[in-house]
N, C-alpha and C. Protein backbone atom coordinates (compact mmCIF):
# COMPACT_ATOMS: atom_id res chain seq x y z
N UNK A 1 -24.07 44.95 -49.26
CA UNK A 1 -24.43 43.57 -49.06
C UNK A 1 -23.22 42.78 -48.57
N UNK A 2 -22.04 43.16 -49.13
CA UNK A 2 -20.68 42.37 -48.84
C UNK A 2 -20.27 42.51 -47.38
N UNK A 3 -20.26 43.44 -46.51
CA UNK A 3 -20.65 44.32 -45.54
C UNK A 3 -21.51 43.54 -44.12
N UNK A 4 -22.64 43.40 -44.81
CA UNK A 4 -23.86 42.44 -44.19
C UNK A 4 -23.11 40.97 -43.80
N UNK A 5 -22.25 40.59 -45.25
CA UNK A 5 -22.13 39.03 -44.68
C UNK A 5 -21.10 38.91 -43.67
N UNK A 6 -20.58 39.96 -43.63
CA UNK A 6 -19.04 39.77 -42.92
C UNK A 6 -19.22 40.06 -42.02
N UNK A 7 -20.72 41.37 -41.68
CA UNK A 7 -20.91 41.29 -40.18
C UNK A 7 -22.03 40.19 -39.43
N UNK A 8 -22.30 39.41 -40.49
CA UNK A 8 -23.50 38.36 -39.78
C UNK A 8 -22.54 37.33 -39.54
N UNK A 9 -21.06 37.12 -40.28
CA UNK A 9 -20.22 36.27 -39.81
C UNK A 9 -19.44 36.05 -38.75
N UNK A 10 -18.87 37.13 -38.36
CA UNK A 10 -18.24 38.03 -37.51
C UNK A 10 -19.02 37.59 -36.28
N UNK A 11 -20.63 37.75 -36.71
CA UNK A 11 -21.32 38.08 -35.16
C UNK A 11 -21.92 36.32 -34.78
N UNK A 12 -21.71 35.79 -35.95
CA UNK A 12 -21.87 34.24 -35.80
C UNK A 12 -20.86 33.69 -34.79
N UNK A 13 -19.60 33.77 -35.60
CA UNK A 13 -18.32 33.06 -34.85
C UNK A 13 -18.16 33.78 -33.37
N UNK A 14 -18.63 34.51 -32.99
CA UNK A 14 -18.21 35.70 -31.63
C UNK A 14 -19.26 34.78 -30.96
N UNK A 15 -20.56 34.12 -31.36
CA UNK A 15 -21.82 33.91 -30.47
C UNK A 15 -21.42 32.00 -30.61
N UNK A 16 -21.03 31.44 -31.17
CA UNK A 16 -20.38 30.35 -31.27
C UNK A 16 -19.62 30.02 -30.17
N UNK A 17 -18.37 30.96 -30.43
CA UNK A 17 -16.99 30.99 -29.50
C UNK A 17 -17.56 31.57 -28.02
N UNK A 18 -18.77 32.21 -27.78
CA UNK A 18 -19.35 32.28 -26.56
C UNK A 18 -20.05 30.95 -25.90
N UNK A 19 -21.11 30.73 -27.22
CA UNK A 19 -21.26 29.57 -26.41
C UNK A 19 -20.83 28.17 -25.78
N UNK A 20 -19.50 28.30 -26.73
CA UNK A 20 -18.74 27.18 -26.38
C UNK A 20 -18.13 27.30 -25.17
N UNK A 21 -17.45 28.80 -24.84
CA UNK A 21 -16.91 29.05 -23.74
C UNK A 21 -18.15 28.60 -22.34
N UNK A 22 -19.52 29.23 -22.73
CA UNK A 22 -20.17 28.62 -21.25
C UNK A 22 -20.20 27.63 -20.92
N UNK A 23 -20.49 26.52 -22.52
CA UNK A 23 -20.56 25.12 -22.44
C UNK A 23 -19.68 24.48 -21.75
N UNK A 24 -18.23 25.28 -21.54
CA UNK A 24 -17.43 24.64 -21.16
C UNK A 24 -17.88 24.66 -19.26
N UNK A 25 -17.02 23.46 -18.95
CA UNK A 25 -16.67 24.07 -17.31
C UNK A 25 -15.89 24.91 -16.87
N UNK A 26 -16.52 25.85 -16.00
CA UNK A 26 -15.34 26.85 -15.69
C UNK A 26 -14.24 26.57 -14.72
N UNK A 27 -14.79 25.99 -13.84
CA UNK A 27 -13.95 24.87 -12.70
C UNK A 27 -13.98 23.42 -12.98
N UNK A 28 -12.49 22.90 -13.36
CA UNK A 28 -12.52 21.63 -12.99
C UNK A 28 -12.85 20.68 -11.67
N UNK A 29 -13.51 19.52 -12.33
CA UNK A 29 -14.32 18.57 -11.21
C UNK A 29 -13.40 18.40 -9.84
N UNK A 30 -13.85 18.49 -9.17
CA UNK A 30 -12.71 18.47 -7.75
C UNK A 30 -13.07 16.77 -7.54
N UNK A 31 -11.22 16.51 -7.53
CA UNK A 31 -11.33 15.07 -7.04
C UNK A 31 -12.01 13.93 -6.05
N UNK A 32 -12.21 13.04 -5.99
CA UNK A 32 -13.06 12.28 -5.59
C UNK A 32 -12.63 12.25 -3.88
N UNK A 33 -13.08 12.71 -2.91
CA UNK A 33 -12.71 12.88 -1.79
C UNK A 33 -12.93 11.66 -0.92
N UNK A 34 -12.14 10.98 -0.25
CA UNK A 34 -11.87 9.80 0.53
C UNK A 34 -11.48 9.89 1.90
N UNK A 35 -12.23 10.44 2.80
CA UNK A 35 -11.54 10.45 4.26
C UNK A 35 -10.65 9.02 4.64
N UNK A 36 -9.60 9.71 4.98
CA UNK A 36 -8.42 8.17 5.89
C UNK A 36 -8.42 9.39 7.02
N UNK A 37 -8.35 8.29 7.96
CA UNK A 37 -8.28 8.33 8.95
C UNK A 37 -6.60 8.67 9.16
N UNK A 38 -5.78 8.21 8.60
CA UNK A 38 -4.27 8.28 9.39
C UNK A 38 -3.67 8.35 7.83
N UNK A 39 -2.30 9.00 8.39
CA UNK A 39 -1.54 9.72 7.13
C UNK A 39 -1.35 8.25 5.92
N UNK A 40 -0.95 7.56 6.65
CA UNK A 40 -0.05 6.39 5.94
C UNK A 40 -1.14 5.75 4.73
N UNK A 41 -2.32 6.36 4.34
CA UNK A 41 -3.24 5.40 3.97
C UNK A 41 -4.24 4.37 4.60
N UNK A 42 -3.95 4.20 5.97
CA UNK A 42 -4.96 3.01 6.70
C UNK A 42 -6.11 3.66 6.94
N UNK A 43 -7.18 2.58 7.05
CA UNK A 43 -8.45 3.17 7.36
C UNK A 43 -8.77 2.77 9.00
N UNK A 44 -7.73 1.95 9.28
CA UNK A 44 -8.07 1.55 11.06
C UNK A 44 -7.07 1.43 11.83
N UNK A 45 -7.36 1.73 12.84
CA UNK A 45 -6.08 1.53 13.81
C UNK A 45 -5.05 0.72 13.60
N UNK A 46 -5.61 -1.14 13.44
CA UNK A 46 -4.57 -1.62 13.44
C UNK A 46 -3.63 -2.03 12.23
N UNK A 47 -4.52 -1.20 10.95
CA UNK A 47 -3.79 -1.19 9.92
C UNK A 47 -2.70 -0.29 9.80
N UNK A 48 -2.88 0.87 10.83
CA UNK A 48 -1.94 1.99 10.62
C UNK A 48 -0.95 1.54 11.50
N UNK A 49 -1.06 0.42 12.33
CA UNK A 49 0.19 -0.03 13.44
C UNK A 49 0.99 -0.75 12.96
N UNK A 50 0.37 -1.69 11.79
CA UNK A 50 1.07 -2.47 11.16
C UNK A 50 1.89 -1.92 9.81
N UNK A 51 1.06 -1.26 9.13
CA UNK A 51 2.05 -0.37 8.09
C UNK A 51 3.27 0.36 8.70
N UNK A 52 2.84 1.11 9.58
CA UNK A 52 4.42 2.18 10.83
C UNK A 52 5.30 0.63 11.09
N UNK A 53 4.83 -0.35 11.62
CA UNK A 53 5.84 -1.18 12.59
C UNK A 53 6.52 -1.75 11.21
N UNK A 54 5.80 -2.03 9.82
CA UNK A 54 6.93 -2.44 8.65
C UNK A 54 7.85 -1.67 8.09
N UNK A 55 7.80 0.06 8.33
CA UNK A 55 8.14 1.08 8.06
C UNK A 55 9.37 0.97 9.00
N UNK A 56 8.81 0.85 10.36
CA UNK A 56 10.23 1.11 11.30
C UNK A 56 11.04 -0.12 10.83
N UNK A 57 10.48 -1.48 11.02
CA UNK A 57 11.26 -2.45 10.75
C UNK A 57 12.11 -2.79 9.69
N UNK A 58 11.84 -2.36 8.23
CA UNK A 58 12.29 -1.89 7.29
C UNK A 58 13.83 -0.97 7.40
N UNK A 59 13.53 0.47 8.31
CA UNK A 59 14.32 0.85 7.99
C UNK A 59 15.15 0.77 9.12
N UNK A 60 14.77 -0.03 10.33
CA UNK A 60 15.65 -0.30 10.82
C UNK A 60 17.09 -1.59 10.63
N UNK A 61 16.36 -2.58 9.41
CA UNK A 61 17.32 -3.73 8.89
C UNK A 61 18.21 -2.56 7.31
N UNK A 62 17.64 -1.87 7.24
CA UNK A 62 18.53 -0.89 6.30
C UNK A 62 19.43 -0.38 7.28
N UNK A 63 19.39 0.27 8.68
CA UNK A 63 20.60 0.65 9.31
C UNK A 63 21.43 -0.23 9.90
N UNK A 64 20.81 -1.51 9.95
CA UNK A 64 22.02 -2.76 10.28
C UNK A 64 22.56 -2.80 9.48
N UNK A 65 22.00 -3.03 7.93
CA UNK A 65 23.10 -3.84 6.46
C UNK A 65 23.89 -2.24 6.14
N UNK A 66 23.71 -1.28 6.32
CA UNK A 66 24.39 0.28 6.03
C UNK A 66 25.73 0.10 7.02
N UNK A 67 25.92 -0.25 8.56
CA UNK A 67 26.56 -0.47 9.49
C UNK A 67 27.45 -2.03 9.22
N UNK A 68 26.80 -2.84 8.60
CA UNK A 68 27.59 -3.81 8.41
C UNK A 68 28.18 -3.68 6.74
N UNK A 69 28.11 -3.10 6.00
CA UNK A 69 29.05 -2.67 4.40
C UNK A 69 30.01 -1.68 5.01
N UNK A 70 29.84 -0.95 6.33
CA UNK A 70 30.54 -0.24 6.57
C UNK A 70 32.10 -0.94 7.24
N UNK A 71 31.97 -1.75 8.29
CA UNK A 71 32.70 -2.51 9.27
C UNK A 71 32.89 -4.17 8.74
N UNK A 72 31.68 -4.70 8.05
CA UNK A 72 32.13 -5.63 7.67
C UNK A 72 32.20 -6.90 9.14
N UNK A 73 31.84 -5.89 10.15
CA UNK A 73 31.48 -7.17 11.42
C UNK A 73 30.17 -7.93 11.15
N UNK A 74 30.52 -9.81 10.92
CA UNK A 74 29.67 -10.27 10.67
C UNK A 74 29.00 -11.04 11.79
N UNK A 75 29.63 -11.08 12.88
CA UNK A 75 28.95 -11.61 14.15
C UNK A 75 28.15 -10.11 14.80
N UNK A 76 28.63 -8.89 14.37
CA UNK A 76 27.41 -7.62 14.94
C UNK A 76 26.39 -7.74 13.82
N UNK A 77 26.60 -8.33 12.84
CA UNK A 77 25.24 -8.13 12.30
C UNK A 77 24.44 -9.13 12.55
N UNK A 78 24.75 -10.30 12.42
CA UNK A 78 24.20 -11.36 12.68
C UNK A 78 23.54 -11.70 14.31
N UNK A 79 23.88 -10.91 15.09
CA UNK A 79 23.45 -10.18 16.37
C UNK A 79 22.51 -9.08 16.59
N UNK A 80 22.49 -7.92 16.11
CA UNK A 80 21.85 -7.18 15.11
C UNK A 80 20.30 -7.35 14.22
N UNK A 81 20.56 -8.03 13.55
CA UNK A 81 19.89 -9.01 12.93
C UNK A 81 18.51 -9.75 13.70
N UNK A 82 19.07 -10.61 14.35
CA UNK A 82 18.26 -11.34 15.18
C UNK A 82 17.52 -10.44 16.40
N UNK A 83 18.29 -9.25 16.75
CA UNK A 83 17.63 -8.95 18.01
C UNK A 83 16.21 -7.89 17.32
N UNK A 84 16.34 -7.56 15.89
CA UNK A 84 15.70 -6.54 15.39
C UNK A 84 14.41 -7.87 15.13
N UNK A 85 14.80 -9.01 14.37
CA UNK A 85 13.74 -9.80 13.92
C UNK A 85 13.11 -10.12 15.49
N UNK A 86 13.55 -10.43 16.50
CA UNK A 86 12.72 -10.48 17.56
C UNK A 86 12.12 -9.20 17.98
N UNK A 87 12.66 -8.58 17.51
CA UNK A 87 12.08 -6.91 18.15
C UNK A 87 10.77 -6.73 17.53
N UNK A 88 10.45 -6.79 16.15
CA UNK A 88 9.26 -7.12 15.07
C UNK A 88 8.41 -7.93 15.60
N UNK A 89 8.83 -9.42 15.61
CA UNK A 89 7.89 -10.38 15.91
C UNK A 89 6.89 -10.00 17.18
N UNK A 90 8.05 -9.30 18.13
CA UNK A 90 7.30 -9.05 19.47
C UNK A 90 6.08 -7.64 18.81
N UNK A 91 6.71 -7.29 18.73
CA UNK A 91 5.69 -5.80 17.63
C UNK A 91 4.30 -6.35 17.27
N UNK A 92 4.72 -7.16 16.29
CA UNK A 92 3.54 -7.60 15.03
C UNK A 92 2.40 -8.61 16.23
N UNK A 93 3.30 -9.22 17.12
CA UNK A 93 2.11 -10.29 18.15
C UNK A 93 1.75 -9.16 19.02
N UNK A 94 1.98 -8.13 19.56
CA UNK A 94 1.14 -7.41 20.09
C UNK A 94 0.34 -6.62 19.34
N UNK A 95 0.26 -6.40 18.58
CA UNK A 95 -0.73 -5.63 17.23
C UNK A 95 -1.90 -6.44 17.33
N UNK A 96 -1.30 -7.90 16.89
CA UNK A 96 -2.70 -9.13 16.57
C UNK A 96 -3.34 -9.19 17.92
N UNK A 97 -2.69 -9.00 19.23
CA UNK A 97 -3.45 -9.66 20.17
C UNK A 97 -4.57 -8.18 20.81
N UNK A 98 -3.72 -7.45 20.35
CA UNK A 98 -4.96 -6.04 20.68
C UNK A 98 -6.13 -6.11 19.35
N UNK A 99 -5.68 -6.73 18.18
CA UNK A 99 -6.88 -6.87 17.26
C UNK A 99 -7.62 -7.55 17.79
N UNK A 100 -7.44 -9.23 18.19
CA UNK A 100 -8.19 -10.04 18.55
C UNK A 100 -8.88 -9.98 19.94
N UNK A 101 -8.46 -9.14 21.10
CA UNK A 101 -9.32 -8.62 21.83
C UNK A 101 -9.59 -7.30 21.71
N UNK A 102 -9.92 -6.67 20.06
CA UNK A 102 -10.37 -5.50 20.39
C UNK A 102 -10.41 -4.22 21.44
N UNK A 103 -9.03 -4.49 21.70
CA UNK A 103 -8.47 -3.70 22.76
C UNK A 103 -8.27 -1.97 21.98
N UNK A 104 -8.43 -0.82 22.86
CA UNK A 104 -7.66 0.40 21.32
C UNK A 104 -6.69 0.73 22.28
N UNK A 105 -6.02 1.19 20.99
CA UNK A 105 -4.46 1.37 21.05
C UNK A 105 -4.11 2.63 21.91
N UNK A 106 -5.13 3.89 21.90
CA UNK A 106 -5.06 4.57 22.70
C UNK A 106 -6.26 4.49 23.66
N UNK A 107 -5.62 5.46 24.65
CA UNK A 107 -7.15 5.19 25.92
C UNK A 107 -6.97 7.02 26.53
């Protein structure tokens, strides 16, 4: 009889620990899939022109102030400086004016 319980126990916990295992998932849920269009995160053209042109612009005022801690010339940066902020502005108004006539960026 002692025998009996240990194998009805035995065969309990084995059918338990099975069914929990099917219950389980065998593959985790595959993440929620989101097509973008372009690496950077944008979903449209002229979002992806404008994220790149803050990217370049960015790191192009990091290689002016890197060049000026270096030399310490404050009329090249201040030269520098200005020709990069016009370099942008001209950037960012051609972005808007291909938005606003729905022009695309490639052809």
């Amino acid at each position: 009889m002692m025998k009996n319980k240990k194998y009805s126990a035995s065969v309990l916990a084995v059918a338990l620990g099975l069914g929990m295992i099917a219950l389980s998932p065998a593959v985790e849920a595959a993440p929620i899939y989101q097509p973008l269009d372009y690496i950077n995160g944008a979903t449209n053209e002229y979002s992806f022109r404008m994220k790149e042109e803050d990217r370049v612009h960015e790191q192009n005022v990091r290689k002016i102030r890197f060049e000026f801690q270096r030399d310490g010339d404050q009329a090249k940066y201040d030269r520098a400086m200005k020709e990069e902020q016009k370099r942008h502005d001209q950037a960012v108004k051609n972005i808007k004016r291909d938005y606003d006539k729905r022009t695309p960026w490639r052809r």
